[in-house]
PDB file of N, CA and C in Angstrom:
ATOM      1  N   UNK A   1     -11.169 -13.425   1.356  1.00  0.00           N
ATOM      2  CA  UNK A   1     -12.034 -12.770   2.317  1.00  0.00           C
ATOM      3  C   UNK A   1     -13.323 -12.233   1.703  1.00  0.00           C
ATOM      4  N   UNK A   2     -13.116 -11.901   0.342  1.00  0.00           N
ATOM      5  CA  UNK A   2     -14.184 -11.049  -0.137  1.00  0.00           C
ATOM      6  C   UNK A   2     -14.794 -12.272  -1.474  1.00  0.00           C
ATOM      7  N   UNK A   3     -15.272 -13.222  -1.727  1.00  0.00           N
ATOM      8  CA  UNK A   3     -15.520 -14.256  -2.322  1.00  0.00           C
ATOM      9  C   UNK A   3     -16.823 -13.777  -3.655  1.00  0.00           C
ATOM     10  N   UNK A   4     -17.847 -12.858  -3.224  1.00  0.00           N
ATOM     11  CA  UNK A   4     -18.505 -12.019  -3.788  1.00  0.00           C
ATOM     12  C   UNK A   4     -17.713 -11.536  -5.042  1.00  0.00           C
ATOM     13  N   UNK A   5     -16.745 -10.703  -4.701  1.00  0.00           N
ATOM     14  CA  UNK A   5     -15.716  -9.684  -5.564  1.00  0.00           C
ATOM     15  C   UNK A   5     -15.377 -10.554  -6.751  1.00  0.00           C
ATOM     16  N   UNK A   6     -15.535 -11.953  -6.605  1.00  0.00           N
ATOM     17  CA  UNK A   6     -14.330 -12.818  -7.520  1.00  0.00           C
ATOM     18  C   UNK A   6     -14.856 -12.006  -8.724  1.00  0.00           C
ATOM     19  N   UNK A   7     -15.830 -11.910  -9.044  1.00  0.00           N
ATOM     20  CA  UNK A   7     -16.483 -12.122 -10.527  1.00  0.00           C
ATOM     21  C   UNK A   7     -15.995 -10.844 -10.956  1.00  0.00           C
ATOM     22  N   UNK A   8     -15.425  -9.136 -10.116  1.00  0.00           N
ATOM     23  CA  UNK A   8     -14.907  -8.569 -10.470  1.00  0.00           C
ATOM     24  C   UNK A   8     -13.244  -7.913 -11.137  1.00  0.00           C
ATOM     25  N   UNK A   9     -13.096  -9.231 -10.503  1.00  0.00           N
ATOM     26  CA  UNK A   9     -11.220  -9.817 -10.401  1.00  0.00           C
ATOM     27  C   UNK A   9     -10.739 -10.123 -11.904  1.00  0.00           C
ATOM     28  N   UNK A  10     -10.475  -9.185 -12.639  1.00  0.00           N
ATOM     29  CA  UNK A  10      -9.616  -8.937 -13.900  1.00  0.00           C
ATOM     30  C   UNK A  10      -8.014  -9.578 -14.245  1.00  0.00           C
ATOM     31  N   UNK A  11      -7.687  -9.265 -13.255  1.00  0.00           N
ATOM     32  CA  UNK A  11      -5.910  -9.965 -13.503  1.00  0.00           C
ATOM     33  C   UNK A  11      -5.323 -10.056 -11.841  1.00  0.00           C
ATOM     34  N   UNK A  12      -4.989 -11.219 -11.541  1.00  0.00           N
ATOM     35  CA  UNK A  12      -4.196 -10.862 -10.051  1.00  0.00           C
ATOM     36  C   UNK A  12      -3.029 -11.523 -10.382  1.00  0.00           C
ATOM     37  N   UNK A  13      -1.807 -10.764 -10.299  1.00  0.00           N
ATOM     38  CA  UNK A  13      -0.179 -10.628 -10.269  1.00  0.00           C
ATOM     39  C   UNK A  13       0.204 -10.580  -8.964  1.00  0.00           C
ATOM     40  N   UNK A  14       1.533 -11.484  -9.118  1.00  0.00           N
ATOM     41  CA  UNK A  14       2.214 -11.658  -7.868  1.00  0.00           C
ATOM     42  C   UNK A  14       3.846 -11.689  -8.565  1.00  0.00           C
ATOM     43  N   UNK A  15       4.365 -11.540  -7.734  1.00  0.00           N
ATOM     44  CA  UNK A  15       6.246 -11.010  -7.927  1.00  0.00           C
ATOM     45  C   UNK A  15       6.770 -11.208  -6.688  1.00  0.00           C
ATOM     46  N   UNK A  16       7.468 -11.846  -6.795  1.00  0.00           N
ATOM     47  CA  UNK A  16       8.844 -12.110  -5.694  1.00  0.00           C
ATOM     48  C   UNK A  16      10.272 -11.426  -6.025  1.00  0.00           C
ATOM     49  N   UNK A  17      11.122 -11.896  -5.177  1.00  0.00           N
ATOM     50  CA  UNK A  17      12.272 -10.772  -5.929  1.00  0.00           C
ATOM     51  C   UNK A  17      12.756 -11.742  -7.161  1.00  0.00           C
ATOM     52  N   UNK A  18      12.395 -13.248  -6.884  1.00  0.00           N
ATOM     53  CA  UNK A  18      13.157 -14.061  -8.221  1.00  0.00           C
ATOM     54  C   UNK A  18      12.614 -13.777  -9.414  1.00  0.00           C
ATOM     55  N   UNK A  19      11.593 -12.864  -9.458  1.00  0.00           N
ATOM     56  CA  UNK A  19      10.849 -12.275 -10.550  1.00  0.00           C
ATOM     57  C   UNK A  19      11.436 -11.609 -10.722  1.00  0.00           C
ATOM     58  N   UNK A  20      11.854 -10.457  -9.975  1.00  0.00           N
ATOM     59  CA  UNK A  20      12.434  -9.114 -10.477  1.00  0.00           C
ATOM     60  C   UNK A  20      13.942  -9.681 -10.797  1.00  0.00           C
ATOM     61  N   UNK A  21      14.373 -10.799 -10.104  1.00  0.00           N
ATOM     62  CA  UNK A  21      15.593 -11.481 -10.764  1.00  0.00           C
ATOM     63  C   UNK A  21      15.747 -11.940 -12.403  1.00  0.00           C
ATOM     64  N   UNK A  22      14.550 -12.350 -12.882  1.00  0.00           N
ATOM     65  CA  UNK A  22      14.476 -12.570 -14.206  1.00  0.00           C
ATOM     66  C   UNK A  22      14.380 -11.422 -15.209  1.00  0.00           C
ATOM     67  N   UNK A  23      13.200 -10.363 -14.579  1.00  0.00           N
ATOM     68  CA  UNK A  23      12.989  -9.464 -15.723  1.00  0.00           C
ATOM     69  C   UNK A  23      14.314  -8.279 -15.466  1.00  0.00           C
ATOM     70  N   UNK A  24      14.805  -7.507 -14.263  1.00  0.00           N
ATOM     71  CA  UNK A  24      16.005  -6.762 -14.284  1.00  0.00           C
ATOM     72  C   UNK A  24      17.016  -7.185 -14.032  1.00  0.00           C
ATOM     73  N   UNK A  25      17.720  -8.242 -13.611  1.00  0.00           N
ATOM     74  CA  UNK A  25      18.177  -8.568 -13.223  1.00  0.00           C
ATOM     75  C   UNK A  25      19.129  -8.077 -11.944  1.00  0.00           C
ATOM     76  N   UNK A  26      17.841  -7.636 -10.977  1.00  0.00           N
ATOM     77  CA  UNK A  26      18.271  -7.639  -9.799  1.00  0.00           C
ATOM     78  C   UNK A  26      17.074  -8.135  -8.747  1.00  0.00           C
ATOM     79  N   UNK A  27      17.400  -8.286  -8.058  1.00  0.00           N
ATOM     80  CA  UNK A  27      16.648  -8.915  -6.734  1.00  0.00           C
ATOM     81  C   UNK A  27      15.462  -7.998  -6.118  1.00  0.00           C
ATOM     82  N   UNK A  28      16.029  -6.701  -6.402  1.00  0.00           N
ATOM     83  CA  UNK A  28      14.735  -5.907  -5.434  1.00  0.00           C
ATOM     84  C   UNK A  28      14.535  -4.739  -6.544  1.00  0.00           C
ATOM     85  N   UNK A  29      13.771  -3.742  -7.027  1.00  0.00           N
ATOM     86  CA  UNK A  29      13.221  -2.932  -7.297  1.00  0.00           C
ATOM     87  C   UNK A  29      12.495  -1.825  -6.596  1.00  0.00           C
ATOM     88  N   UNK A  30      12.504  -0.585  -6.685  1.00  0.00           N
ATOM     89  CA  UNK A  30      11.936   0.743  -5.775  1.00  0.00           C
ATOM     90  C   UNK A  30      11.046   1.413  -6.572  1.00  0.00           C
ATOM     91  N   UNK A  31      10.496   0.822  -7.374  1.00  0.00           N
ATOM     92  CA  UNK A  31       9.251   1.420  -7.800  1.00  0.00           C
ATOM     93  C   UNK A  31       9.651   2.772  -8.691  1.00  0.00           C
ATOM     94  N   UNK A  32       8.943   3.988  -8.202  1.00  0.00           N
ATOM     95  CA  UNK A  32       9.265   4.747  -9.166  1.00  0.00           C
ATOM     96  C   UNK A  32      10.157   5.783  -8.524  1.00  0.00           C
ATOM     97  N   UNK A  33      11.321   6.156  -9.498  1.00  0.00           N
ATOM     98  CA  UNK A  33      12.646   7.101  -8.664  1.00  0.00           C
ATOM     99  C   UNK A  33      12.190   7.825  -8.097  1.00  0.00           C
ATOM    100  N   UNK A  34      13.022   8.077  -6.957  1.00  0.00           N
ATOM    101  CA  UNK A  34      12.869   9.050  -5.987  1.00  0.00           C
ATOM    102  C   UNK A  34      13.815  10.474  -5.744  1.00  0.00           C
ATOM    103  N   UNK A  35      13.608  11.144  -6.716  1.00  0.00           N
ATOM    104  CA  UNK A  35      14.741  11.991  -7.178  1.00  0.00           C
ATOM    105  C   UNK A  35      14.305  13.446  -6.581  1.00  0.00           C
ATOM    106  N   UNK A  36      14.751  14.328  -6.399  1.00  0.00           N
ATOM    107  CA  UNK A  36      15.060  15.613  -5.007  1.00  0.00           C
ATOM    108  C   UNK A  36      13.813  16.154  -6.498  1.00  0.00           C
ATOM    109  N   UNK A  37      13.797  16.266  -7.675  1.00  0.00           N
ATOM    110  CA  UNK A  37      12.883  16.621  -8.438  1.00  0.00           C
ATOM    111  C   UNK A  37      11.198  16.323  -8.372  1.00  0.00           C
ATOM    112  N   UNK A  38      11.231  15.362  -8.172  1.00  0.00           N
ATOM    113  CA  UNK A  38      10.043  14.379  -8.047  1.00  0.00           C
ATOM    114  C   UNK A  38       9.768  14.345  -6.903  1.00  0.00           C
ATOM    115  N   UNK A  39      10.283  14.212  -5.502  1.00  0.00           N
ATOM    116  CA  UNK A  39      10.133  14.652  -4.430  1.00  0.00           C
ATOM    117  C   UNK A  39       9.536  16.134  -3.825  1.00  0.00           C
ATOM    118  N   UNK A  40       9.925  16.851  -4.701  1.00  0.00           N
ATOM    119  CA  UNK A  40       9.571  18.410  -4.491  1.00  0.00           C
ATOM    120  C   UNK A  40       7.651  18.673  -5.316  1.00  0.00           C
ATOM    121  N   UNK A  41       7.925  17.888  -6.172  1.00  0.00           N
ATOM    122  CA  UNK A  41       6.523  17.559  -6.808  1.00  0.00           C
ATOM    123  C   UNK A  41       5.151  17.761  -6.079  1.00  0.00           C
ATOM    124  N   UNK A  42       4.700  19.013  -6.024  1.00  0.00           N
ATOM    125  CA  UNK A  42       3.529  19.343  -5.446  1.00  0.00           C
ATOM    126  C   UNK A  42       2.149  18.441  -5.987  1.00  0.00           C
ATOM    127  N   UNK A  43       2.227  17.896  -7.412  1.00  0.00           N
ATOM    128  CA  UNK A  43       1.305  17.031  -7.331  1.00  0.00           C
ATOM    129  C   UNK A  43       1.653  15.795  -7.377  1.00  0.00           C
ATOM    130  N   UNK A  44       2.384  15.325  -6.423  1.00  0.00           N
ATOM    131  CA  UNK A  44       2.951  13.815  -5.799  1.00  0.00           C
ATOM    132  C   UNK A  44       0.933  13.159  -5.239  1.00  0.00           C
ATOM    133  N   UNK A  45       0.756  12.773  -5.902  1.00  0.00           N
ATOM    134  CA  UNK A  45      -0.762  12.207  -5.986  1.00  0.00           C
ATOM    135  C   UNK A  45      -0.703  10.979  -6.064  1.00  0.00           C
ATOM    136  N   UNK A  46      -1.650   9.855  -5.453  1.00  0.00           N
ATOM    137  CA  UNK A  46      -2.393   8.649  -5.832  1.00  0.00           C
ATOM    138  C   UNK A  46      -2.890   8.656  -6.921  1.00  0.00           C
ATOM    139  N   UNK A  47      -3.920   9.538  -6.934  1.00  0.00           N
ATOM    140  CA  UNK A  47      -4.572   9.301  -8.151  1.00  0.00           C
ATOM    141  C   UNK A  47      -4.202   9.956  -9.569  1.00  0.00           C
ATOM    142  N   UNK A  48      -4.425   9.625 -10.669  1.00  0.00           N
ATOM    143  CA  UNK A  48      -3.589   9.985 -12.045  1.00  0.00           C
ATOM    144  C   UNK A  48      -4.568  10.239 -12.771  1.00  0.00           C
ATOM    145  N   UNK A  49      -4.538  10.539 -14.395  1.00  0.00           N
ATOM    146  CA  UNK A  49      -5.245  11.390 -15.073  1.00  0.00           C
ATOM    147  C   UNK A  49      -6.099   9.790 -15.755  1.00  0.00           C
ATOM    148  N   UNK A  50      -5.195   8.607 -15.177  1.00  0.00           N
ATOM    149  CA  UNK A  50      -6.445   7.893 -15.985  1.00  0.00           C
ATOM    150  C   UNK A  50      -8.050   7.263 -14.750  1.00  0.00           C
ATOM    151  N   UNK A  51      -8.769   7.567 -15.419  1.00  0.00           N
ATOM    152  CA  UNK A  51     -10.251   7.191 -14.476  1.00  0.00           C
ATOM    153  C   UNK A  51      -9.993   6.157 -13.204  1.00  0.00           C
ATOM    154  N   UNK A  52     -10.103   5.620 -12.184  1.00  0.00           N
ATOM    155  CA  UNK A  52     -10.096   4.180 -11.335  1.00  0.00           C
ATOM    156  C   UNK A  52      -8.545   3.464 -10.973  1.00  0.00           C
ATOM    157  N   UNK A  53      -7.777   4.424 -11.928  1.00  0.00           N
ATOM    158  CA  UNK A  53      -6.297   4.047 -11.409  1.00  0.00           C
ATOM    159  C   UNK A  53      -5.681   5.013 -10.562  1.00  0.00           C
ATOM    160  N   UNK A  54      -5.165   4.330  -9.545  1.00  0.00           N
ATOM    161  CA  UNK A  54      -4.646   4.899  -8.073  1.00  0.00           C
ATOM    162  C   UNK A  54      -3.029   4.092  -7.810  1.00  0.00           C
ATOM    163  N   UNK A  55      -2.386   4.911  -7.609  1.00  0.00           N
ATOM    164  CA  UNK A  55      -0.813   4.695  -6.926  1.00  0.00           C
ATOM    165  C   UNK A  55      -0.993   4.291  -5.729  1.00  0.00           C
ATOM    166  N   UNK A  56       0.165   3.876  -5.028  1.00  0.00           N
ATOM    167  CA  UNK A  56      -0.050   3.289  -3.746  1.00  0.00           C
ATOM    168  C   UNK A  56       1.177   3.308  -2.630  1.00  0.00           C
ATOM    169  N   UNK A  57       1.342   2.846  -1.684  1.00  0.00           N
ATOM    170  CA  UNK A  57       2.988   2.484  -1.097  1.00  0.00           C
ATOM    171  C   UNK A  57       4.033   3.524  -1.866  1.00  0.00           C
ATOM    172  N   UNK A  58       5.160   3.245  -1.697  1.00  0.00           N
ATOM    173  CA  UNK A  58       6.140   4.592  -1.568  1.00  0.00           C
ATOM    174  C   UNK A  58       6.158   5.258  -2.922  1.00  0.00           C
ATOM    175  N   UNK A  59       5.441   4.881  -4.176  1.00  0.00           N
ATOM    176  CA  UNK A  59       5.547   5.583  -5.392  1.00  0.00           C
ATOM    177  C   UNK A  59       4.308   7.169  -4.608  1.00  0.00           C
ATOM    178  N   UNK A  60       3.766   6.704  -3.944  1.00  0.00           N
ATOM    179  CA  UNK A  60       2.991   8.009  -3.446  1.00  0.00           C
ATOM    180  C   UNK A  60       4.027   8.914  -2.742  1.00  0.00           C
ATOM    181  N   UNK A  61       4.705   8.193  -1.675  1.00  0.00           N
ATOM    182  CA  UNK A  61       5.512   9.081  -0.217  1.00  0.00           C
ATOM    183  C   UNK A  61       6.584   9.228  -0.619  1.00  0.00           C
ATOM    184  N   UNK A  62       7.711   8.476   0.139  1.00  0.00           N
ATOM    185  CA  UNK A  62       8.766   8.519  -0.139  1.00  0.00           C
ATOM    186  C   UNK A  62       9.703   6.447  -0.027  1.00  0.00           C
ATOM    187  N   UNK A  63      10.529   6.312  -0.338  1.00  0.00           N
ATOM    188  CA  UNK A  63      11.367   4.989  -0.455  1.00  0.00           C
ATOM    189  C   UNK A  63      11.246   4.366   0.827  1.00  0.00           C
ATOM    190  N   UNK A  64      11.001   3.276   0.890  1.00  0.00           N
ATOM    191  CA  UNK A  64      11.460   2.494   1.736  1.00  0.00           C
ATOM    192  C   UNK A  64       9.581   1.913   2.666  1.00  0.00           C
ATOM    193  N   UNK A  65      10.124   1.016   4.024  1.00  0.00           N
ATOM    194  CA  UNK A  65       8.471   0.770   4.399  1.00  0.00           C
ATOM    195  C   UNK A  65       8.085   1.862   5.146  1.00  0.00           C
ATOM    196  N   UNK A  66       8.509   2.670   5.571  1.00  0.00           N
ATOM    197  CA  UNK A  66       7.858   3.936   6.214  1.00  0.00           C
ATOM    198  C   UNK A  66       6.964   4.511   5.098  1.00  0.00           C
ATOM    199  N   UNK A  67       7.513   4.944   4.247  1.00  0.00           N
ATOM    200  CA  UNK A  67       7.444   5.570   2.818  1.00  0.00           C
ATOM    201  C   UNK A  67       5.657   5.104   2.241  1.00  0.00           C
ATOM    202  N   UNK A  68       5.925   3.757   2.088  1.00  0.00           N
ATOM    203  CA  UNK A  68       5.141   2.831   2.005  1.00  0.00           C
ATOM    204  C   UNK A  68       3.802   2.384   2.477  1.00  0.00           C
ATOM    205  N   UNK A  69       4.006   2.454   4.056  1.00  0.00           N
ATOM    206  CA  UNK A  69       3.098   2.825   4.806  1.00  0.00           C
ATOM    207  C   UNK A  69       2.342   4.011   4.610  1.00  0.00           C
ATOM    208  N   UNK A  70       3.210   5.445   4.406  1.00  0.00           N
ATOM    209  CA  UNK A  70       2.281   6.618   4.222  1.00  0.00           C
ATOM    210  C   UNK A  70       1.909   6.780   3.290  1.00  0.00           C
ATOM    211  N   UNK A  71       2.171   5.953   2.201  1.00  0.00           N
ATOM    212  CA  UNK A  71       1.334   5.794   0.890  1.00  0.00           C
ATOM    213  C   UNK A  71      -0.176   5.036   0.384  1.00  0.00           C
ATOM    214  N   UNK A  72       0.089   4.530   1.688  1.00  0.00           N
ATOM    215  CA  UNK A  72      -0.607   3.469   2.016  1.00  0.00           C
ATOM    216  C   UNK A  72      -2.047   3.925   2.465  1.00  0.00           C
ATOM    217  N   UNK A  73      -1.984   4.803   3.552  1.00  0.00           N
ATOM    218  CA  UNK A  73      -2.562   6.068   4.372  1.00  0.00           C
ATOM    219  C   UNK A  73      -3.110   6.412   3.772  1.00  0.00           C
ATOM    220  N   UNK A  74      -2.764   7.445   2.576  1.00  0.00           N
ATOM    221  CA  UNK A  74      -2.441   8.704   1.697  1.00  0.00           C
ATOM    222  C   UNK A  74      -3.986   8.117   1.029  1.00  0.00           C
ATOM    223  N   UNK A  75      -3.682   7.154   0.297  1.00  0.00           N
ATOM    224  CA  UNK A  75      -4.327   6.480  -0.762  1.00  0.00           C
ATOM    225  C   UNK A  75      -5.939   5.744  -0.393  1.00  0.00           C
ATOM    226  N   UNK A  76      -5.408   5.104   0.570  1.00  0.00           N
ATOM    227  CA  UNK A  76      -6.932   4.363   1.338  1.00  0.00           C
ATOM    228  C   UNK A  76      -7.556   6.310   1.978  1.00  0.00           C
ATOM    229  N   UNK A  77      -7.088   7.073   2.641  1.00  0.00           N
ATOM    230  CA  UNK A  77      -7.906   8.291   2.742  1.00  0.00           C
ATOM    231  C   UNK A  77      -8.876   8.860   1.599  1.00  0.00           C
ATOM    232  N   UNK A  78      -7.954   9.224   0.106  1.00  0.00           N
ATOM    233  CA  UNK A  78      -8.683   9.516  -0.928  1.00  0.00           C
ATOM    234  C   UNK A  78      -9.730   8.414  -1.353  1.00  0.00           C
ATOM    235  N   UNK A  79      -9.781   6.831  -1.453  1.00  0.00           N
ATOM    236  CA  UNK A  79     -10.659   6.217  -1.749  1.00  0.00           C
ATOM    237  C   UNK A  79     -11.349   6.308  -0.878  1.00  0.00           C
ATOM    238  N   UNK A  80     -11.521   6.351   0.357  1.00  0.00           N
ATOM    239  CA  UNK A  80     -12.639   7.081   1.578  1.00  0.00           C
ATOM    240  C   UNK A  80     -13.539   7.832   1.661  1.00  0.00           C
ATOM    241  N   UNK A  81     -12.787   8.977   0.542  1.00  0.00           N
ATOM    242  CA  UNK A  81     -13.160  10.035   0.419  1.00  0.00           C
ATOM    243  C   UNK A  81     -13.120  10.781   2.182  1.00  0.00           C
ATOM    244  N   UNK A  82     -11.535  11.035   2.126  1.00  0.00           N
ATOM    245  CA  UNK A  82     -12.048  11.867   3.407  1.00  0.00           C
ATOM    246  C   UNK A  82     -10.893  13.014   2.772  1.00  0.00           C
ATOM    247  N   UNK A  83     -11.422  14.001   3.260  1.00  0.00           N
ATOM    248  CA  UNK A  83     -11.052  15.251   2.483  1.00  0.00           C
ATOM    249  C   UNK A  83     -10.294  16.544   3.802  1.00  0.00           C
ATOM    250  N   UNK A  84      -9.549  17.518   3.126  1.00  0.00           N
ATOM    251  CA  UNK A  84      -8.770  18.542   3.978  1.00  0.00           C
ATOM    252  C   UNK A  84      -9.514  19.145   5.442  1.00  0.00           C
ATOM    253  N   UNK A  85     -10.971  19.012   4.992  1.00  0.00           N
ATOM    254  CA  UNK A  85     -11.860  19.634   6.096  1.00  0.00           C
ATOM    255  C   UNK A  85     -11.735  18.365   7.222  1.00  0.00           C
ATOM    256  N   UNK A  86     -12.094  17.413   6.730  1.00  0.00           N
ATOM    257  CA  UNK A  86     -11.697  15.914   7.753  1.00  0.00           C
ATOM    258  C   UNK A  86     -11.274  16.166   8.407  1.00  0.00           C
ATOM    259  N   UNK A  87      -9.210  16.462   7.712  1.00  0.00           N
ATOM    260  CA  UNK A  87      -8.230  16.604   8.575  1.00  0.00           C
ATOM    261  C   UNK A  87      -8.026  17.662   9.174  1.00  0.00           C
ATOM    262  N   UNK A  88      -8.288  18.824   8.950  1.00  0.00           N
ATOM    263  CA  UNK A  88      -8.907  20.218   9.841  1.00  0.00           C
ATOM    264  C   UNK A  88      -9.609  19.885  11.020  1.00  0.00           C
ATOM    265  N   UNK A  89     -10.477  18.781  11.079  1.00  0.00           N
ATOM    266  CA  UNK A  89     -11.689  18.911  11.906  1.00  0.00           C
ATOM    267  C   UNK A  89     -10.716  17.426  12.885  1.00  0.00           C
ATOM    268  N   UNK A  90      -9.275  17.309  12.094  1.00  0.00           N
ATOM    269  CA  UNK A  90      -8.896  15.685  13.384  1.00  0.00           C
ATOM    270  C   UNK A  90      -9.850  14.765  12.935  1.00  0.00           C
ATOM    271  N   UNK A  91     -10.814  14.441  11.999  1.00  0.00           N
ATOM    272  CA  UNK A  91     -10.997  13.028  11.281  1.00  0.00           C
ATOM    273  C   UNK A  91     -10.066  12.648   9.788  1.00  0.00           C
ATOM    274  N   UNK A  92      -9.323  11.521  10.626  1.00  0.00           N
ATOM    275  CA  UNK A  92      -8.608  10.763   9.563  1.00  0.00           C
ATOM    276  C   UNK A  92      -8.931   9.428   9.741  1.00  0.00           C
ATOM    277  N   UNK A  93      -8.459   8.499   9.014  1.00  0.00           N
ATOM    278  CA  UNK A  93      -8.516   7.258   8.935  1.00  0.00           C
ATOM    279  C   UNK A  93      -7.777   6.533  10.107  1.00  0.00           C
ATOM    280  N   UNK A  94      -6.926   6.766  10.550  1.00  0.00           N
ATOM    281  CA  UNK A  94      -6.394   6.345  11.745  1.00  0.00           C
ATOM    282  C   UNK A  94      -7.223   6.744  12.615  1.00  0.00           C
ATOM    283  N   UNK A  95      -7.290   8.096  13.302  1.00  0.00           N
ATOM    284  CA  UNK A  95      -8.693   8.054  14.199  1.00  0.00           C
ATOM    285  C   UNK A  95      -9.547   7.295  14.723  1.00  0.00           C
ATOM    286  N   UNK A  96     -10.158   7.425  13.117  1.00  0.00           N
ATOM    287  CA  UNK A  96     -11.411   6.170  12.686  1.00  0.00           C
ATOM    288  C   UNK A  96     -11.161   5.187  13.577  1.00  0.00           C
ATOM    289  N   UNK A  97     -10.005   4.712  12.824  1.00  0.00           N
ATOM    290  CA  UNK A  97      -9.598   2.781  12.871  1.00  0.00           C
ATOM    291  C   UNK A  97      -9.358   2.604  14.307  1.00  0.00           C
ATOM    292  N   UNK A  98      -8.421   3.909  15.123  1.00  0.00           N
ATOM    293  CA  UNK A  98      -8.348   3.721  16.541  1.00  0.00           C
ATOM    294  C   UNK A  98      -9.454   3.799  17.401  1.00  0.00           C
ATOM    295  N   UNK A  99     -10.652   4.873  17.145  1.00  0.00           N
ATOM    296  CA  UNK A  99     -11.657   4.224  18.057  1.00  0.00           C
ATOM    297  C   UNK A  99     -13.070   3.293  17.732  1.00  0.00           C
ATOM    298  N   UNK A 100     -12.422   2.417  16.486  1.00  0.00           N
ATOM    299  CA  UNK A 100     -13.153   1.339  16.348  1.00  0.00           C
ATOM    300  C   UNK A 100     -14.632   1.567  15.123  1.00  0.00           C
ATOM    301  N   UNK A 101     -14.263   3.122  14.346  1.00  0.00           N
ATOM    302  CA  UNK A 101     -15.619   3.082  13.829  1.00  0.00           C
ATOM    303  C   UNK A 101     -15.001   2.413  12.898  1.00  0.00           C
ATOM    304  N   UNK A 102     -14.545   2.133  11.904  1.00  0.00           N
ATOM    305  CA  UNK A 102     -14.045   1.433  10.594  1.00  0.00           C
ATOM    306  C   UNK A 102     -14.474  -0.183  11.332  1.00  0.00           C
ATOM    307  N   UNK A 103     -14.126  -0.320  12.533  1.00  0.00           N
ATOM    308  CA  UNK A 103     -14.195  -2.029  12.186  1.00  0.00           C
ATOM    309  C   UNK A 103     -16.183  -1.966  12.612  1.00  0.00           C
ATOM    310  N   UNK A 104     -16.015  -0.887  13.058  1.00  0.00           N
ATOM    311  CA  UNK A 104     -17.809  -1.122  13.659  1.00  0.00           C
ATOM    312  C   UNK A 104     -18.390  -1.440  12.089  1.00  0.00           C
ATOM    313  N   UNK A 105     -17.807  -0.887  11.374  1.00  0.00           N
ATOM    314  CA  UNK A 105     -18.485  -0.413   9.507  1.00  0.00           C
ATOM    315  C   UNK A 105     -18.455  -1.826   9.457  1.00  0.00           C
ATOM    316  N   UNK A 106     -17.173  -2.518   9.183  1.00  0.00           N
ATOM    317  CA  UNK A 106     -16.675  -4.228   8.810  1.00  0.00           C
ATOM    318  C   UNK A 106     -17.948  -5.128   9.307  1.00  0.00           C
ATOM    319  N   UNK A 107     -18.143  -4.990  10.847  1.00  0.00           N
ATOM    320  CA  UNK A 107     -18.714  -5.857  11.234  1.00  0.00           C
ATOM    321  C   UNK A 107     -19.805  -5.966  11.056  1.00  0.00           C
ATOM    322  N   UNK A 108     -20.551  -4.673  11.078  1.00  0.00           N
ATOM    323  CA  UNK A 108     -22.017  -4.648  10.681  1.00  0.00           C
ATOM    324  C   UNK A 108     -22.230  -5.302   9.276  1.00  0.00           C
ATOM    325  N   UNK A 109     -21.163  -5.067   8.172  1.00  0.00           N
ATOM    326  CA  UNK A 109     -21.361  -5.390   6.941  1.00  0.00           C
ATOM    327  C   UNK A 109     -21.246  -7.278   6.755  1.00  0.00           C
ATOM    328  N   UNK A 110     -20.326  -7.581   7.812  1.00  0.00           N
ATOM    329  CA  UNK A 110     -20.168  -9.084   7.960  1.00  0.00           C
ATOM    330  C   UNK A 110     -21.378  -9.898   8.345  1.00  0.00           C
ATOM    331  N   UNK A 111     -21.972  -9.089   9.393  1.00  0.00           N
ATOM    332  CA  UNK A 111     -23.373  -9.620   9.641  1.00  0.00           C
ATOM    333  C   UNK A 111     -24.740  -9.545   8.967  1.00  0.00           C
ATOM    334  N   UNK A 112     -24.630  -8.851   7.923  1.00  0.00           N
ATOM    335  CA  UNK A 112     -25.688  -8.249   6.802  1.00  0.00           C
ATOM    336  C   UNK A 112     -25.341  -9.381   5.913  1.00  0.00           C
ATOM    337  N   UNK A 113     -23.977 -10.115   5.548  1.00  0.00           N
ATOM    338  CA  UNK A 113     -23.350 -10.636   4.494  1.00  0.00           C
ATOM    339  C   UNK A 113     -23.313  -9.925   3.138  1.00  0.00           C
ATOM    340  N   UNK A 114     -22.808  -9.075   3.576  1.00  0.00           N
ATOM    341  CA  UNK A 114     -22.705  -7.879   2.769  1.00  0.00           C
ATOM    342  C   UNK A 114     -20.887  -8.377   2.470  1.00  0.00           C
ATOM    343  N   UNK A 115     -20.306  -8.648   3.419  1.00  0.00           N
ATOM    344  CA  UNK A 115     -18.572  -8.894   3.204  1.00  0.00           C
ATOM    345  C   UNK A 115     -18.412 -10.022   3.931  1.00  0.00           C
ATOM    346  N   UNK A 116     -17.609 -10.811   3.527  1.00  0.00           N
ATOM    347  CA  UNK A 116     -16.863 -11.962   4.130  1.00  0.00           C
ATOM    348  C   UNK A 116     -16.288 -11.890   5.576  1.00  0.00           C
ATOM    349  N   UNK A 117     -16.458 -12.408   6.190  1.00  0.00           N
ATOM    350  CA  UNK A 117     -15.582 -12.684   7.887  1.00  0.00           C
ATOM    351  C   UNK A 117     -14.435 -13.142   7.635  1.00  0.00           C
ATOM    352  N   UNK A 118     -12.988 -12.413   8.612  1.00  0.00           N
ATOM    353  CA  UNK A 118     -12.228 -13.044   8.122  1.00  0.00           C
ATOM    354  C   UNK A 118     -11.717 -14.258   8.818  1.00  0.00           C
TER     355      UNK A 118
END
């Protein structure tokens, strides 16, 4: 979709479970434990102490695709940069996306050729 980006594209990895069949030998993997310790974890964060690296899906929330999803959320908000006052004020990213300003952003940028159409 984004054909521009290639030249920024460092490593792209892919894994199936027959992957995780080879290296643990089990079929599925949960990322990082989800223990009543780590759960209680007030700085349960995306982002980490190293520069441009960000967590994502349930290592942010909690196990499973719900989990996943709000990690998902969590994470695309902070790269947004939308902040506590946002959500004070009822702007979040869902919002956004529900009354169409995020794709208004997409499209304008598609027609500039600024981003790929998908």
């Amino acid at each position: 979709n984004f054909p521009h980006l290639e030249q920024y594209i460092e490593v792209v990895e892919v894994g199936t479970p027959l992957t995780m069949l080879d290296y643990t030998q089990r079929t599925e993997t949960l990322g990082l434990r989800h223990t009543p310790r780590r759960m209680c974890d007030m700085e349960l964060r995306p982002d980490c102490r190293l520069p441009g690296l960000y967590f994502t899906g349930q290592d942010v929330a909690f196990a499973g695709w719900a989990g996943a999803l709000t990690g998902a959320m969590v994470t695309a908000q902070l790269l947004l940069d939308y902040s506590i006052i946002d959500f004070m004020r009822k702007k979040t990213l869902m919002r956004d996306l529900g009354r169409g300003d995020v794709e208004d952003m997409i499209m304008k940028k598609v027609s500039e050729g600024t981003a790929a159409s998908p």
